[in-house]
N, C-alpha and C. Protein backbone atom coordinates (compact mmCIF):
# COMPACT_ATOMS: atom_id res chain seq x y z
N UNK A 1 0.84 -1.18 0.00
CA UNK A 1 0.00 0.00 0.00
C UNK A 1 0.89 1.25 0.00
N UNK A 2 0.33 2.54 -0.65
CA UNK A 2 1.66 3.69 -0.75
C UNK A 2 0.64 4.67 -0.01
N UNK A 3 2.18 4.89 0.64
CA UNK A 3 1.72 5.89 2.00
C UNK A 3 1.36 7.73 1.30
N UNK A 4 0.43 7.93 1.70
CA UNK A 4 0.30 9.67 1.07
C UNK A 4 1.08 10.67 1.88
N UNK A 5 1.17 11.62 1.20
CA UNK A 5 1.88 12.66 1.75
C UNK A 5 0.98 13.68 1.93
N UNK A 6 0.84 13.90 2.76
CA UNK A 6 0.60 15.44 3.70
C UNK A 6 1.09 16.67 2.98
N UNK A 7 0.25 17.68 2.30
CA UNK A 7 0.95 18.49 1.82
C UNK A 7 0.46 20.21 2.66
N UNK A 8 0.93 20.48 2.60
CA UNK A 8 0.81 22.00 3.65
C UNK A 8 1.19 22.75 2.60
N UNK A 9 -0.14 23.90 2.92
CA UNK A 9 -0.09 24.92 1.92
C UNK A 9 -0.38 26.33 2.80
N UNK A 10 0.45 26.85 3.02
CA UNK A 10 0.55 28.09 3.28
C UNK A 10 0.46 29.41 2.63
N UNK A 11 -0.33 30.49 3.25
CA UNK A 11 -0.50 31.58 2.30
C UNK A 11 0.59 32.72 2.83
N UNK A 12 0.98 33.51 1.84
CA UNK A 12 2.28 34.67 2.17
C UNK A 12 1.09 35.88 2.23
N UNK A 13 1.07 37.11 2.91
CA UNK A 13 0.47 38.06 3.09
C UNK A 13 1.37 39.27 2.48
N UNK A 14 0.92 39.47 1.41
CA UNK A 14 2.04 40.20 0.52
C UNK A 14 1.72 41.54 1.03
N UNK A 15 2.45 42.58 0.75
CA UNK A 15 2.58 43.75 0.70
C UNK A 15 1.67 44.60 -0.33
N UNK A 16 0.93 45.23 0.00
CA UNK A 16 0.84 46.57 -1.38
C UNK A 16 1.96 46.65 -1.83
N UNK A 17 0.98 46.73 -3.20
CA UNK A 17 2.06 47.36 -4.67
C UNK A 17 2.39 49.16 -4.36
N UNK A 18 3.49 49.40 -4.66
CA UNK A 18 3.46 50.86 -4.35
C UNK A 18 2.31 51.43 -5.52
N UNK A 19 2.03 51.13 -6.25
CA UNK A 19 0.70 52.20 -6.85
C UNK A 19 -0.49 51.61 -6.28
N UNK A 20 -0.49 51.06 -5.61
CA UNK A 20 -2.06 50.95 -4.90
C UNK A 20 -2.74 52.07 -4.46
N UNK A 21 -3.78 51.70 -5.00
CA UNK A 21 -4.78 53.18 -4.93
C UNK A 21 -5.80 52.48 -3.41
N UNK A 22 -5.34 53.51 -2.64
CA UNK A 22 -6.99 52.74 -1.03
C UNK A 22 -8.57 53.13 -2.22
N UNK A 23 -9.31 52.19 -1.29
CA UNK A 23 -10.83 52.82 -2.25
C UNK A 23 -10.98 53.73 -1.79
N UNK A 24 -11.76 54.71 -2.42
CA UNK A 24 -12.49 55.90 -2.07
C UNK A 24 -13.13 56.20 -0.44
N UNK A 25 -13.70 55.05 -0.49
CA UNK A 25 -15.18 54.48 0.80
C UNK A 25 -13.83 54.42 2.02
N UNK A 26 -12.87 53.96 2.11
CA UNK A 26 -11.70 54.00 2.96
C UNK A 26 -11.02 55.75 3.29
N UNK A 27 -10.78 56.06 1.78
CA UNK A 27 -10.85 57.72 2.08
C UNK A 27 -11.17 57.94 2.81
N UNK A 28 -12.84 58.61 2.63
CA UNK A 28 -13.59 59.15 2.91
C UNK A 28 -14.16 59.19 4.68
N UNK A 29 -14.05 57.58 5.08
CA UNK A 29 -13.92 57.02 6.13
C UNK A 29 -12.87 58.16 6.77
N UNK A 30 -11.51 57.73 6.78
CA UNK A 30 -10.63 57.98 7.57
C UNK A 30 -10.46 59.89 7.49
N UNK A 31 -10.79 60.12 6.14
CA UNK A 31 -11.09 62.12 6.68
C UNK A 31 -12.29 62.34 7.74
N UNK A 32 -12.46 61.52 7.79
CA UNK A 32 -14.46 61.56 8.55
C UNK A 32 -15.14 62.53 7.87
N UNK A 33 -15.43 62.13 6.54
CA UNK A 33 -16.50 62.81 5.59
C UNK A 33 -17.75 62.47 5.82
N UNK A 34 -17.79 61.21 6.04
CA UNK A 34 -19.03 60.10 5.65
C UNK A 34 -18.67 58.90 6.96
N UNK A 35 -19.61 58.51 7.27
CA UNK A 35 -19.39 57.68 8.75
C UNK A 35 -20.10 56.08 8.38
N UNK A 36 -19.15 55.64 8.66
CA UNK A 36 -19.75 53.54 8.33
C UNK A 36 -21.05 53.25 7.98
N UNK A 37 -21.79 53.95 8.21
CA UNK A 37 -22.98 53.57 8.47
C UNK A 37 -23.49 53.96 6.66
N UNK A 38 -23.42 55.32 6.58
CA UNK A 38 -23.38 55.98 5.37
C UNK A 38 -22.79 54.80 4.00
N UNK A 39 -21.70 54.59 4.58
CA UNK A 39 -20.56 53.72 3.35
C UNK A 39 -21.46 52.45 3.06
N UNK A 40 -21.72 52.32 4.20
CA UNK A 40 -22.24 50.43 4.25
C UNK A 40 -23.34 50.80 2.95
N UNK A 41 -24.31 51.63 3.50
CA UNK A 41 -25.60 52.17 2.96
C UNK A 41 -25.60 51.54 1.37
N UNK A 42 -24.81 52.77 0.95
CA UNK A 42 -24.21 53.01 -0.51
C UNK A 42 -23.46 52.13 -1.34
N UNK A 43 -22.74 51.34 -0.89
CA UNK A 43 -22.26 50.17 -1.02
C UNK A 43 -23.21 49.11 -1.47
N UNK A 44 -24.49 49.07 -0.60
CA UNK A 44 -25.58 47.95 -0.96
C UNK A 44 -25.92 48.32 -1.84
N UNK A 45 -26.61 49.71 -1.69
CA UNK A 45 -27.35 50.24 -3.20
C UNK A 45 -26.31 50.67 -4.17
N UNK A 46 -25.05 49.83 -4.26
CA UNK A 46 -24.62 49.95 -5.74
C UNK A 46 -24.27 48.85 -6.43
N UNK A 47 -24.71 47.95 -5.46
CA UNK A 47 -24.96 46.71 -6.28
C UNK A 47 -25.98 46.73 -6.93
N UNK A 48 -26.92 47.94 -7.23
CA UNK A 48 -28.04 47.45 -8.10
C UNK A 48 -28.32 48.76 -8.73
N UNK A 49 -26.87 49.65 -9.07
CA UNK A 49 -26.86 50.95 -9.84
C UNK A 49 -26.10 50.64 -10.19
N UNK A 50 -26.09 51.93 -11.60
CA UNK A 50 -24.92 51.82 -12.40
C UNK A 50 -24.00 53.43 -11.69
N UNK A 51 -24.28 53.73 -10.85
CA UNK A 51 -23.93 54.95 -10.07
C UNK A 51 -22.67 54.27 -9.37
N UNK A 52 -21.89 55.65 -9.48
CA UNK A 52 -20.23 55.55 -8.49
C UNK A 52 -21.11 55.44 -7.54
N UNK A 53 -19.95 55.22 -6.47
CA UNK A 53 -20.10 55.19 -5.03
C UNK A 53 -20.12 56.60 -4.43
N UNK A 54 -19.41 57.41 -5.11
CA UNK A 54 -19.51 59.20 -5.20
C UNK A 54 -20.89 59.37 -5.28
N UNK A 55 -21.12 59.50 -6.41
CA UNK A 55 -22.62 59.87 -6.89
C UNK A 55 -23.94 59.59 -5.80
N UNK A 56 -23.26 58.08 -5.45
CA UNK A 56 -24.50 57.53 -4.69
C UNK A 56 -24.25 58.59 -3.02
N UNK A 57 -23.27 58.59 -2.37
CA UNK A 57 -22.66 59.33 -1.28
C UNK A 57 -23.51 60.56 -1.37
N UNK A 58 -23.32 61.38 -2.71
CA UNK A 58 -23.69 62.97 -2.99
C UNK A 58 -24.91 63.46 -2.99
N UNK A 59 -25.92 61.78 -3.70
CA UNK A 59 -27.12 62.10 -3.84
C UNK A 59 -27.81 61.82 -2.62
N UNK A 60 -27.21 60.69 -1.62
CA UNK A 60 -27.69 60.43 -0.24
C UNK A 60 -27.81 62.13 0.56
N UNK A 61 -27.13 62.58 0.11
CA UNK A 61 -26.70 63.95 1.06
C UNK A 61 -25.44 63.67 2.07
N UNK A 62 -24.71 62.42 2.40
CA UNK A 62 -24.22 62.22 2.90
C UNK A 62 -22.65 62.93 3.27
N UNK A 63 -22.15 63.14 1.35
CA UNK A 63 -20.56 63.82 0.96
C UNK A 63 -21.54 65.12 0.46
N UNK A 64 -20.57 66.17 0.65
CA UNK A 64 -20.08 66.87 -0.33
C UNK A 64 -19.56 67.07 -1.41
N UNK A 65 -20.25 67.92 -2.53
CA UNK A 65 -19.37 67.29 -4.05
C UNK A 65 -18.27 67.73 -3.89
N UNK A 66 -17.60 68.57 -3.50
CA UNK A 66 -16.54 69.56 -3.33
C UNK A 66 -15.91 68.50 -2.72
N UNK A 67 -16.06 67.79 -1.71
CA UNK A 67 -14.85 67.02 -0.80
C UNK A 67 -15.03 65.64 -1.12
N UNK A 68 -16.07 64.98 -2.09
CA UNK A 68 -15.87 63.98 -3.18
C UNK A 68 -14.37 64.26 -3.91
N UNK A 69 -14.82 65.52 -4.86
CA UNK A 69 -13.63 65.54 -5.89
C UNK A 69 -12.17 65.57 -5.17
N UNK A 70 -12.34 66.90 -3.57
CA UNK A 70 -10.96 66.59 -3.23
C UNK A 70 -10.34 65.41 -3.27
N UNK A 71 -11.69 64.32 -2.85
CA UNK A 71 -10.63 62.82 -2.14
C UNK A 71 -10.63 62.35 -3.27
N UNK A 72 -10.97 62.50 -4.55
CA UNK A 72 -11.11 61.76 -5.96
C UNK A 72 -9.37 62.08 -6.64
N UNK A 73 -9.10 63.35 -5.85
CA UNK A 73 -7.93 64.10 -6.50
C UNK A 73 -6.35 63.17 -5.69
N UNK A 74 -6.74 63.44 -4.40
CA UNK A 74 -5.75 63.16 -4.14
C UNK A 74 -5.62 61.52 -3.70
N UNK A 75 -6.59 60.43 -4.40
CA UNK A 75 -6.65 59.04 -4.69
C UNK A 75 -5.90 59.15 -5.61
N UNK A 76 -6.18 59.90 -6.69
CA UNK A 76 -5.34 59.63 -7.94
C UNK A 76 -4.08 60.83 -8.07
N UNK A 77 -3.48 61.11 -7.43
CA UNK A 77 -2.43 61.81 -6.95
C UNK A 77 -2.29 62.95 -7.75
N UNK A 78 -3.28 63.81 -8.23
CA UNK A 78 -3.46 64.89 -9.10
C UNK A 78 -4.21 66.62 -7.92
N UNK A 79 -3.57 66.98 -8.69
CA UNK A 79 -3.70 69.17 -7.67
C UNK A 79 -5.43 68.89 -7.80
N UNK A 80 -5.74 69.65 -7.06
CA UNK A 80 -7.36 69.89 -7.11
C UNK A 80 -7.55 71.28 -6.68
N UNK A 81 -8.07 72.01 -8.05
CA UNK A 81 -8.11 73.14 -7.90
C UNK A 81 -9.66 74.05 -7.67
N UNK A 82 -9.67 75.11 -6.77
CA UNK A 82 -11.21 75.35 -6.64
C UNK A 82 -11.47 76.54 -7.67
């Protein structure tokens, strides 16, 4: 009879890529624009829009468009000018 081997599979917890972009909903979070509760919200109802997560935030009343675009600007590492 042939004996099996035991195989162990371990996962490595890699690092971010240095261009990793955080999501928006993480942004927004950590400026305290918009509070968990808000994110969660918007999040559900965009599984069944074709709406950003912005849009959906803006039209909740939740963000500001003005401090949408800031955190839109400096996600994608570009000046944001008023």
């Amino acid at each position: 009879m042939m004996e099996m081997e035991t195989l162990r599979i371990e996962t490595v917890k890699e690092e971010k890529p240095r261009h990793f972009k955080p999501q928006i909903g993480e942004l927004l979070l950590e400026q305290e624009l918009i509070i968990q509760h808000d994110l969660d919200f918007a999040l559900e109802h965009q599984k069944y829009s074709k709406e950003t997560l912005g849009e959906i935030l803006v039209r909740m009343g939740a963000l500001d468009l003005g401090d949408l675009e800031k955190t839109l600007a400096a996600q994608q590492n570009v000046m944001y000018f008023v």
